[in-house]
PDB file of N, CA and C in Angstrom:
ATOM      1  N   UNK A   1     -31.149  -5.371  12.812  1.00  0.00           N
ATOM      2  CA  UNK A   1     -29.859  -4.860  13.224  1.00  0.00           C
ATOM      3  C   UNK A   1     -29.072  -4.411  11.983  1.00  0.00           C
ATOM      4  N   UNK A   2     -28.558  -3.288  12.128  1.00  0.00           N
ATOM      5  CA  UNK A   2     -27.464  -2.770  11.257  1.00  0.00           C
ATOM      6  C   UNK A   2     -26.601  -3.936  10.771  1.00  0.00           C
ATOM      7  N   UNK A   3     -26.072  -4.762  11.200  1.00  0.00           N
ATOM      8  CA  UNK A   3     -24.906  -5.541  11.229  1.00  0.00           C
ATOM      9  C   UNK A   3     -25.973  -6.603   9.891  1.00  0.00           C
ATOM     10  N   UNK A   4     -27.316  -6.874  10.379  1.00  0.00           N
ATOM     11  CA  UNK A   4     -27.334  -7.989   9.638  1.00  0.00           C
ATOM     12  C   UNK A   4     -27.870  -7.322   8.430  1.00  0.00           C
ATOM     13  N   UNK A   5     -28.520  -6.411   8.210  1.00  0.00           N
ATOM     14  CA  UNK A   5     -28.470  -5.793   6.862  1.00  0.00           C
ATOM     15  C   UNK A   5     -27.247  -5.376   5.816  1.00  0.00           C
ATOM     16  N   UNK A   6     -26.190  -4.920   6.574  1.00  0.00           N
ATOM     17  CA  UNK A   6     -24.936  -4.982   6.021  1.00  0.00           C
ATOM     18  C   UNK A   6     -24.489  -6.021   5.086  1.00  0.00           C
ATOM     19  N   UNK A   7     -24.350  -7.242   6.109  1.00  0.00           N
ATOM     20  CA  UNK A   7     -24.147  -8.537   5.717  1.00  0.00           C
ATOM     21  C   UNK A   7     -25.045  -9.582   4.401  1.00  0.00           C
ATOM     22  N   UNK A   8     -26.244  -8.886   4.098  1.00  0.00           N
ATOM     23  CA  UNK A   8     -27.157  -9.154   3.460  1.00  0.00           C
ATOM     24  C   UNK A   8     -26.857  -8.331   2.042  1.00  0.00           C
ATOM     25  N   UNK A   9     -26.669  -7.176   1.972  1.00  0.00           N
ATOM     26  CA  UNK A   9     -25.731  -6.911   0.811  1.00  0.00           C
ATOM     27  C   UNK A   9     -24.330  -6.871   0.679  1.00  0.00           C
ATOM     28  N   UNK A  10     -23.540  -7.546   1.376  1.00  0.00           N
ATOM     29  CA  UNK A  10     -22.593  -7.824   1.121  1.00  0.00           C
ATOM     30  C   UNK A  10     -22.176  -9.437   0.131  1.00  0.00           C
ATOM     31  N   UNK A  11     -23.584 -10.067   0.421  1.00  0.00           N
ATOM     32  CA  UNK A  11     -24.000 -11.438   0.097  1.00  0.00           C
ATOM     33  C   UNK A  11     -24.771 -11.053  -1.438  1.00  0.00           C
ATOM     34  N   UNK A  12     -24.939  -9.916  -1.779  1.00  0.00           N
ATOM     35  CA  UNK A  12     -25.259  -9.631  -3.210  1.00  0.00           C
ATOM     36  C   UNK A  12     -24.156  -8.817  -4.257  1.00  0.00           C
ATOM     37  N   UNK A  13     -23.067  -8.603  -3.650  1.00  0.00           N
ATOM     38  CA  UNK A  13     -22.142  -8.156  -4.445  1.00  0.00           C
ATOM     39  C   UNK A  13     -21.131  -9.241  -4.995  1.00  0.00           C
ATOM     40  N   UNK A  14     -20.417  -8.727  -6.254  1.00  0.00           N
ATOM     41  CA  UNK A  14     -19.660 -10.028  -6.979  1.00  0.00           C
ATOM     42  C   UNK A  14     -19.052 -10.374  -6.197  1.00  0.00           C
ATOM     43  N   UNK A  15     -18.377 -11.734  -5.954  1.00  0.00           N
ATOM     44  CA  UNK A  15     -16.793 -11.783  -5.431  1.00  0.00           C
ATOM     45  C   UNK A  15     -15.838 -10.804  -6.556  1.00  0.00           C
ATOM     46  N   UNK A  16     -14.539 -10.541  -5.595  1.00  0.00           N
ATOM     47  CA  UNK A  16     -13.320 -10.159  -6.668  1.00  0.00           C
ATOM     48  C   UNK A  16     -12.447 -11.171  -7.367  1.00  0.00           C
ATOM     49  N   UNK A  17     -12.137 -11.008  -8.603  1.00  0.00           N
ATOM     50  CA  UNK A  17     -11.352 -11.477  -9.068  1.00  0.00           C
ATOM     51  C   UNK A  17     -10.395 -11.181  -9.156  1.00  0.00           C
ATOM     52  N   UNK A  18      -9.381 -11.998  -9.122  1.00  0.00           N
ATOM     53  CA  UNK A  18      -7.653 -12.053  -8.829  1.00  0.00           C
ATOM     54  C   UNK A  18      -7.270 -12.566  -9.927  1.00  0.00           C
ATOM     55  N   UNK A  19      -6.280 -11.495 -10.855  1.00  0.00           N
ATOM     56  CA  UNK A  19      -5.464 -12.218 -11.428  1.00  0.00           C
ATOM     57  C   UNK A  19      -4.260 -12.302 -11.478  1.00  0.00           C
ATOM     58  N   UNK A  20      -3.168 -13.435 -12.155  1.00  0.00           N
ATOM     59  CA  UNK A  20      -2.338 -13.467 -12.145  1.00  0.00           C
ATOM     60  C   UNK A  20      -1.168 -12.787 -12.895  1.00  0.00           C
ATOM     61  N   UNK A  21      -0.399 -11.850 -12.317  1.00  0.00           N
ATOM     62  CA  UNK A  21       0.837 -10.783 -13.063  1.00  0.00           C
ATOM     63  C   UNK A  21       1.971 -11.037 -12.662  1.00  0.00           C
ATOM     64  N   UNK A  22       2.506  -9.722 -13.356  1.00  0.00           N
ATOM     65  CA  UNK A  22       4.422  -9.733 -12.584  1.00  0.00           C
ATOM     66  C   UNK A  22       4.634  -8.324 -12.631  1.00  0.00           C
ATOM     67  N   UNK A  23       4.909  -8.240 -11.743  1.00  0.00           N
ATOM     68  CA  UNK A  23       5.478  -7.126 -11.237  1.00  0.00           C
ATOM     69  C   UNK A  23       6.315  -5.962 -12.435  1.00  0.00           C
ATOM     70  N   UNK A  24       6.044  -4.965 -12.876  1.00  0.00           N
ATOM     71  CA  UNK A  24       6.137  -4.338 -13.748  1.00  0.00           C
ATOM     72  C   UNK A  24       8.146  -3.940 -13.730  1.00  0.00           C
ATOM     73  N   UNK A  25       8.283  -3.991 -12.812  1.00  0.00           N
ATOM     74  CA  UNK A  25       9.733  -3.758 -12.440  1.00  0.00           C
ATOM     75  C   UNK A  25      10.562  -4.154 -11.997  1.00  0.00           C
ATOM     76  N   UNK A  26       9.778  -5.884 -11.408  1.00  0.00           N
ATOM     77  CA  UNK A  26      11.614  -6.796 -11.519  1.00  0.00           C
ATOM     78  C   UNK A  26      10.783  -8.267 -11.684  1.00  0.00           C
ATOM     79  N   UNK A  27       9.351  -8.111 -12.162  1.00  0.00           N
ATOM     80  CA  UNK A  27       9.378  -9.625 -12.628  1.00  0.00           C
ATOM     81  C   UNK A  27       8.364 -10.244 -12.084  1.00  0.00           C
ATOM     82  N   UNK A  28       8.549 -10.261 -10.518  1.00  0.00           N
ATOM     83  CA  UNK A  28       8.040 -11.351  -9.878  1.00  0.00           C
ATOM     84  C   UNK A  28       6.494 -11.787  -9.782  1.00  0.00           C
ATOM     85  N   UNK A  29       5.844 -12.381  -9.585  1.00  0.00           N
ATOM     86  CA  UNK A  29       4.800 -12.545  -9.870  1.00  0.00           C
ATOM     87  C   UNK A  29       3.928 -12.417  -8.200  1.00  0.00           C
ATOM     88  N   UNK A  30       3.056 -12.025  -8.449  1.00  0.00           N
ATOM     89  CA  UNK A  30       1.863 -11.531  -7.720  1.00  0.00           C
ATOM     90  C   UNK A  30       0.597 -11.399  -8.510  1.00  0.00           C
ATOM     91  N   UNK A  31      -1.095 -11.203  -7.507  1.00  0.00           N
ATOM     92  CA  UNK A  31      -2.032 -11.150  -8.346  1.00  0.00           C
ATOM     93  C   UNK A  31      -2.348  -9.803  -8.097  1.00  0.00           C
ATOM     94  N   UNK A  32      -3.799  -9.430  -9.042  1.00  0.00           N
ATOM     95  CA  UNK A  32      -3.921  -8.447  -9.402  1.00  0.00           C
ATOM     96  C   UNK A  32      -5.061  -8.535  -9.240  1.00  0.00           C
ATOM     97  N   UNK A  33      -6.030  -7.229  -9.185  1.00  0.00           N
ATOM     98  CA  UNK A  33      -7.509  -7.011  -9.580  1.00  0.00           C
ATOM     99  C   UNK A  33      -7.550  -6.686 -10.653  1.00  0.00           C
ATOM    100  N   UNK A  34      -6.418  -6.047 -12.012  1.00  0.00           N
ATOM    101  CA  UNK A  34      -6.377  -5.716 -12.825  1.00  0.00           C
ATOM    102  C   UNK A  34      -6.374  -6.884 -14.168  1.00  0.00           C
ATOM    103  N   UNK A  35      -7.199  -6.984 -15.008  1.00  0.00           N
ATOM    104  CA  UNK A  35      -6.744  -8.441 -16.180  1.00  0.00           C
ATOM    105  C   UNK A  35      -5.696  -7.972 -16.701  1.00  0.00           C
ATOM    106  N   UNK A  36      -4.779  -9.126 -17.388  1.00  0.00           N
ATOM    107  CA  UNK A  36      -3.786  -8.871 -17.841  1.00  0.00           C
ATOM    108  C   UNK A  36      -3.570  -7.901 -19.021  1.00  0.00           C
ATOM    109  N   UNK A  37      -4.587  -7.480 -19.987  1.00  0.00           N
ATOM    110  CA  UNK A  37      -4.830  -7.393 -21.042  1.00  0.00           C
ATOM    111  C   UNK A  37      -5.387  -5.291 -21.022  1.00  0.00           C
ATOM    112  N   UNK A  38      -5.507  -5.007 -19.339  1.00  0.00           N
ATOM    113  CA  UNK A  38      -5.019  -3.404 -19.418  1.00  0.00           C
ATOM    114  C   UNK A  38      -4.105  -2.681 -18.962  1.00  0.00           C
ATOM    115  N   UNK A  39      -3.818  -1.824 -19.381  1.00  0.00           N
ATOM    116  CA  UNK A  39      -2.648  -1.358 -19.717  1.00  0.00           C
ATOM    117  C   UNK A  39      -2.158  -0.520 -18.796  1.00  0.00           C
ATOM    118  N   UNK A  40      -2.335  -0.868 -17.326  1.00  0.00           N
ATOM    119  CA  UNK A  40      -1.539  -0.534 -16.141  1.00  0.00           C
ATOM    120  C   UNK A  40      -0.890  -1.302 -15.609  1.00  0.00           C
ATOM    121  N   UNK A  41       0.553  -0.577 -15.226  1.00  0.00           N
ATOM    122  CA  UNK A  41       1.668  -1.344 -14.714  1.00  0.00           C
ATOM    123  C   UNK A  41       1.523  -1.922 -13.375  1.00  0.00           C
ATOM    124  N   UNK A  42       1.588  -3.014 -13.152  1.00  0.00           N
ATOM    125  CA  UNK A  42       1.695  -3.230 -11.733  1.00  0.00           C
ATOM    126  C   UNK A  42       3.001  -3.423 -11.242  1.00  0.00           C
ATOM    127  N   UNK A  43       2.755  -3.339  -9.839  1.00  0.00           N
ATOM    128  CA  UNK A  43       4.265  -2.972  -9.057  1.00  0.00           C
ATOM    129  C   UNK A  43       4.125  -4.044  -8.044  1.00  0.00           C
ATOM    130  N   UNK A  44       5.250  -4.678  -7.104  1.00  0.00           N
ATOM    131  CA  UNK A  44       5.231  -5.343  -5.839  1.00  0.00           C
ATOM    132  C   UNK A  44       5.179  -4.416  -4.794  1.00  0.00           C
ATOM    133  N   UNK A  45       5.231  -4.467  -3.410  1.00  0.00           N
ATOM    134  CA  UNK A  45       5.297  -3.526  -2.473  1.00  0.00           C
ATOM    135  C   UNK A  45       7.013  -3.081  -2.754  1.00  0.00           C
ATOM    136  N   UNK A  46       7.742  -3.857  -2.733  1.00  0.00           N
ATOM    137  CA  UNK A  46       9.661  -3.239  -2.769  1.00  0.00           C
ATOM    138  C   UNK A  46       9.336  -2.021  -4.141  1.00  0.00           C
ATOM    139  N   UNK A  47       9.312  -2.784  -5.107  1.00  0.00           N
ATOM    140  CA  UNK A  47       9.354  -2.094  -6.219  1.00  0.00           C
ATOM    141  C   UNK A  47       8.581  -0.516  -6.398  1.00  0.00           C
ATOM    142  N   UNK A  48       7.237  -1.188  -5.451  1.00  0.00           N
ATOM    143  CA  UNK A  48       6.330   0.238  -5.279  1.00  0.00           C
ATOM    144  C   UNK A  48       6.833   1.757  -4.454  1.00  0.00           C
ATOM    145  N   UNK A  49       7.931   1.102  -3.560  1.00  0.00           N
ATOM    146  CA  UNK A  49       8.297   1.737  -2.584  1.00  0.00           C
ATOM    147  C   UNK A  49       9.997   2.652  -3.357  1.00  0.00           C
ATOM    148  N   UNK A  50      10.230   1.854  -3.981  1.00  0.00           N
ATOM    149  CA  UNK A  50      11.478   2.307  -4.425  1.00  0.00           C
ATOM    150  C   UNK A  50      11.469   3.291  -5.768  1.00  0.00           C
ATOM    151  N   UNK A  51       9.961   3.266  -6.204  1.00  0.00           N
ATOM    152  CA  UNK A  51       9.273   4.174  -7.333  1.00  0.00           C
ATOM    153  C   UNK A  51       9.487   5.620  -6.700  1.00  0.00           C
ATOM    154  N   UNK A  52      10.091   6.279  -7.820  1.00  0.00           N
ATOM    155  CA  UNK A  52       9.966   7.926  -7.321  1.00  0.00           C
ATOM    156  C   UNK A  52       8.255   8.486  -7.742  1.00  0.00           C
ATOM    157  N   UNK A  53       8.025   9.617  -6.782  1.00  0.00           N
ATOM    158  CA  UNK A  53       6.718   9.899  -6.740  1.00  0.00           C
ATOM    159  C   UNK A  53       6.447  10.897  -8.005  1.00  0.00           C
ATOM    160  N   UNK A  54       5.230  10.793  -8.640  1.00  0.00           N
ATOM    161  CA  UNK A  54       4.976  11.340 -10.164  1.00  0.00           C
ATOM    162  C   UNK A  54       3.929  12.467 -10.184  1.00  0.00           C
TER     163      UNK A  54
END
């Protein structure tokens, strides 16, 4: 079955890692897929939303 082959490489891919940030524009903390250590800003959903478009 489709379904169980799916599931069979889904069981060979990494887990994700989450890390821990703050929000590039008022602080707060949330995680990230991003490590702390590159050099994209992260945003919260408010903050993301209140960003003018670039």
């Amino acid at each position: 079955m489709p379904q169980c082959r799916y599931a069979q490489c889904l069981k060979l891919r990494n887990p994700q890692k989450l890390f821990a940030r703050c929000c590039s524009g008022c602080g707060v903390a949330l995680q990230s897929p991003y490590a702390p250590e590159r050099p994209e800003r992260i945003f919260c959903e408010g903050c993301y939303v209140k960003s003018p478009v670039v």
